[in-house]
C-alpha atoms as a PDB file:
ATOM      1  CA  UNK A   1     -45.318  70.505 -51.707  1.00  0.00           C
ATOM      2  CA  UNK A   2     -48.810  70.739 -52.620  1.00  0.00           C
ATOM      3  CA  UNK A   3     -48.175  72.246 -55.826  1.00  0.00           C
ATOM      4  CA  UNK A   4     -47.799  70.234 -58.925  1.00  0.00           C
ATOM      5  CA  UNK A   5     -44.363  71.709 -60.474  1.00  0.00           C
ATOM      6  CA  UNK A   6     -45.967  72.517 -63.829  1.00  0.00           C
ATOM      7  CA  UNK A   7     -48.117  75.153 -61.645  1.00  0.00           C
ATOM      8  CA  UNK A   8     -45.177  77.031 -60.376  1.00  0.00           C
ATOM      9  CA  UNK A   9     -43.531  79.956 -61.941  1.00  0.00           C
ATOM     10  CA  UNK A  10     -40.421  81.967 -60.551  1.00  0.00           C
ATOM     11  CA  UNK A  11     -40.438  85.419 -61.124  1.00  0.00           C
ATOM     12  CA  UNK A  12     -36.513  86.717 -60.486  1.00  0.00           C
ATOM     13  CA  UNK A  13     -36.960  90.589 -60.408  1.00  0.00           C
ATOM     14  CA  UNK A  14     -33.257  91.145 -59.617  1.00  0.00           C
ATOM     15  CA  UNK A  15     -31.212  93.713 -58.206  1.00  0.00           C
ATOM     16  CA  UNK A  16     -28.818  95.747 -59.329  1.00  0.00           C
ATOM     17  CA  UNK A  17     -25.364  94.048 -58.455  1.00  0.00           C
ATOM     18  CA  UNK A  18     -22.636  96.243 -60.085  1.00  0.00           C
ATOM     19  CA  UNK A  19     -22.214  98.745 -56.706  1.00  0.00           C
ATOM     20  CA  UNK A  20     -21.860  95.646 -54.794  1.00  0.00           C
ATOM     21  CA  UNK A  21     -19.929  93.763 -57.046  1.00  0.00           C
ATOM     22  CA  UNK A  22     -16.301  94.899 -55.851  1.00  0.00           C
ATOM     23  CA  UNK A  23     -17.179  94.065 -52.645  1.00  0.00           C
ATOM     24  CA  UNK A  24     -18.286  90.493 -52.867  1.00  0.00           C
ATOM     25  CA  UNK A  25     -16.119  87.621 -52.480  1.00  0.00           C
ATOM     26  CA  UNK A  26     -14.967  84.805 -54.557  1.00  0.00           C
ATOM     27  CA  UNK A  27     -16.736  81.473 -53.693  1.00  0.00           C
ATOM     28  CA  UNK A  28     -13.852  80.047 -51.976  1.00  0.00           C
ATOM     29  CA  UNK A  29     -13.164  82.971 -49.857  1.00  0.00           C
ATOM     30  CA  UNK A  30     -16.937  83.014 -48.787  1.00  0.00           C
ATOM     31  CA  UNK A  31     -16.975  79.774 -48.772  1.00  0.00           C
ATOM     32  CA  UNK A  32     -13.979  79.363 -46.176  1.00  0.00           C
ATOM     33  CA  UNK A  33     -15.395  82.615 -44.139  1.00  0.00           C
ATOM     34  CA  UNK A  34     -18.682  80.576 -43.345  1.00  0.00           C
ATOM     35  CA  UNK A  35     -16.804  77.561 -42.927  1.00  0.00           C
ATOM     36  CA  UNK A  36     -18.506  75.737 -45.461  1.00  0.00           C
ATOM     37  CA  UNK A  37     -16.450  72.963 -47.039  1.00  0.00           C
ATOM     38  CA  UNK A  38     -15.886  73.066 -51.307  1.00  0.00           C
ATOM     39  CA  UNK A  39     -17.507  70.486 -51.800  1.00  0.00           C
ATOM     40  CA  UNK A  40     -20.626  70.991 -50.335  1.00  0.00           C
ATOM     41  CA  UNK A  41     -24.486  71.774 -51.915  1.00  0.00           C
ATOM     42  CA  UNK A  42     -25.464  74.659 -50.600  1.00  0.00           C
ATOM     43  CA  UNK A  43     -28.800  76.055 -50.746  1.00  0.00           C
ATOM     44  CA  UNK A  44     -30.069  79.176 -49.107  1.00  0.00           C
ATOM     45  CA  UNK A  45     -32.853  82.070 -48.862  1.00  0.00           C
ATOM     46  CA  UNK A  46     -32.360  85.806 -48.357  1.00  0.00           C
ATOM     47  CA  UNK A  47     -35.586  87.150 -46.998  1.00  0.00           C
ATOM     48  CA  UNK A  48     -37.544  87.965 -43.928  1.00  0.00           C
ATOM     49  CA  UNK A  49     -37.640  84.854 -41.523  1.00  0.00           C
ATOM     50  CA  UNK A  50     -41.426  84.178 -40.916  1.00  0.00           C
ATOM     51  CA  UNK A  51     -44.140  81.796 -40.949  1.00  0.00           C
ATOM     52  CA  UNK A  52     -45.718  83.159 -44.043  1.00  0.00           C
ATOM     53  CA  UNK A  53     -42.639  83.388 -46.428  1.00  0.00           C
ATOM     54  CA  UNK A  54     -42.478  79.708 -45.863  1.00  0.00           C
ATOM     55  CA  UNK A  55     -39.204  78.874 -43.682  1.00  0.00           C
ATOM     56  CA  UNK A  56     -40.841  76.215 -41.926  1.00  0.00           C
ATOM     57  CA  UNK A  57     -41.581  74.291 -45.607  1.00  0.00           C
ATOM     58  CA  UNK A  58     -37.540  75.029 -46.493  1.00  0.00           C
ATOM     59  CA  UNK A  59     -36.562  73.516 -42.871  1.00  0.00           C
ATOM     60  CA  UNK A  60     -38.597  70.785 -43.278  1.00  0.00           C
ATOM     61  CA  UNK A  61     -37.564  69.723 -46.849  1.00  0.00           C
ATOM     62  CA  UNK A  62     -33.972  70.423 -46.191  1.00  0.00           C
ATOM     63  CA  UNK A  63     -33.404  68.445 -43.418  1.00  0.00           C
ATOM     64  CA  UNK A  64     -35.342  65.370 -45.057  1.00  0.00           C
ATOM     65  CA  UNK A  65     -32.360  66.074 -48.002  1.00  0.00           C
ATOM     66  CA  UNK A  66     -30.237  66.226 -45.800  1.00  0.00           C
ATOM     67  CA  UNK A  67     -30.411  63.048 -44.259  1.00  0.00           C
ATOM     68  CA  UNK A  68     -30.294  61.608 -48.099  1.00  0.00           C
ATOM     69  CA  UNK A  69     -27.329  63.942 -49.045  1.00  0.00           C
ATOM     70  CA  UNK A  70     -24.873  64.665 -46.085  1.00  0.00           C
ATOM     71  CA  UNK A  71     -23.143  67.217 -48.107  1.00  0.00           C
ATOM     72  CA  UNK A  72     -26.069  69.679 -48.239  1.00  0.00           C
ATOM     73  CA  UNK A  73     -26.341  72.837 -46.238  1.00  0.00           C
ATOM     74  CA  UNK A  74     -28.640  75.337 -45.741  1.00  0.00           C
ATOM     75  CA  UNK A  75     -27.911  79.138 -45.218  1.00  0.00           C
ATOM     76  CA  UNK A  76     -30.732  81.669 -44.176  1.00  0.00           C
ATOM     77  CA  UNK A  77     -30.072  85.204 -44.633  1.00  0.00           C
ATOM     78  CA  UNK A  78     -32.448  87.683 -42.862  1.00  0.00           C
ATOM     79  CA  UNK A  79     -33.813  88.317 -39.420  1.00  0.00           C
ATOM     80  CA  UNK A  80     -37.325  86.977 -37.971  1.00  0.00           C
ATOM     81  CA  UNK A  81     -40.575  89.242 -38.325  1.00  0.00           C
ATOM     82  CA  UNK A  82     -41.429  91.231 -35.255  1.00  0.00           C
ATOM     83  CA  UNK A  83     -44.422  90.178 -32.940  1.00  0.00           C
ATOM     84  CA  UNK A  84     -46.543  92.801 -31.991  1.00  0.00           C
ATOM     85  CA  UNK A  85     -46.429  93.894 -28.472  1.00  0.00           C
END
């Protein structure tokens, strides 16, 4: 990136899991659902898919990873923005 790491700061402003938390699943049981094997890196994003939130920049750097490390995969969660008509 063109961002010096020392200039970043993640905010996490959280949600509130415990309504949710009887329905999630246990890693392996996700992780067999999805077909992803137990071994594997996985990295992901939940959010709108669009130019601006910066999915092209995640594509991008996870595919040059994962060329380097075949075990990595890459999960996005979250549907495309809308054009305008």
């Amino acid at each position: 990136l063109p961002i010096a790491r020392d200039r970043m700061l993640i905010v996490r402003y959280g949600r509130p899991i415990a309504k949710m938390a009887p329905h999630l699943l246990e890693r392996t049981e996700a992780r067999a659902k999805l077909g992803i094997p137990a071994d594997a890196v996985l990295l992901g994003s939940v959010s709108r898919i669009d130019k601006g939130k910066g999915t092209g920049e995640l594509l991008e750097g996870a595919v040059s990873q994962m060329k380097i490390h075949p075990s990595l995969r890459l999960i996005l969660v979250g549907s495309a923005t809308e054009e305008p008509k």
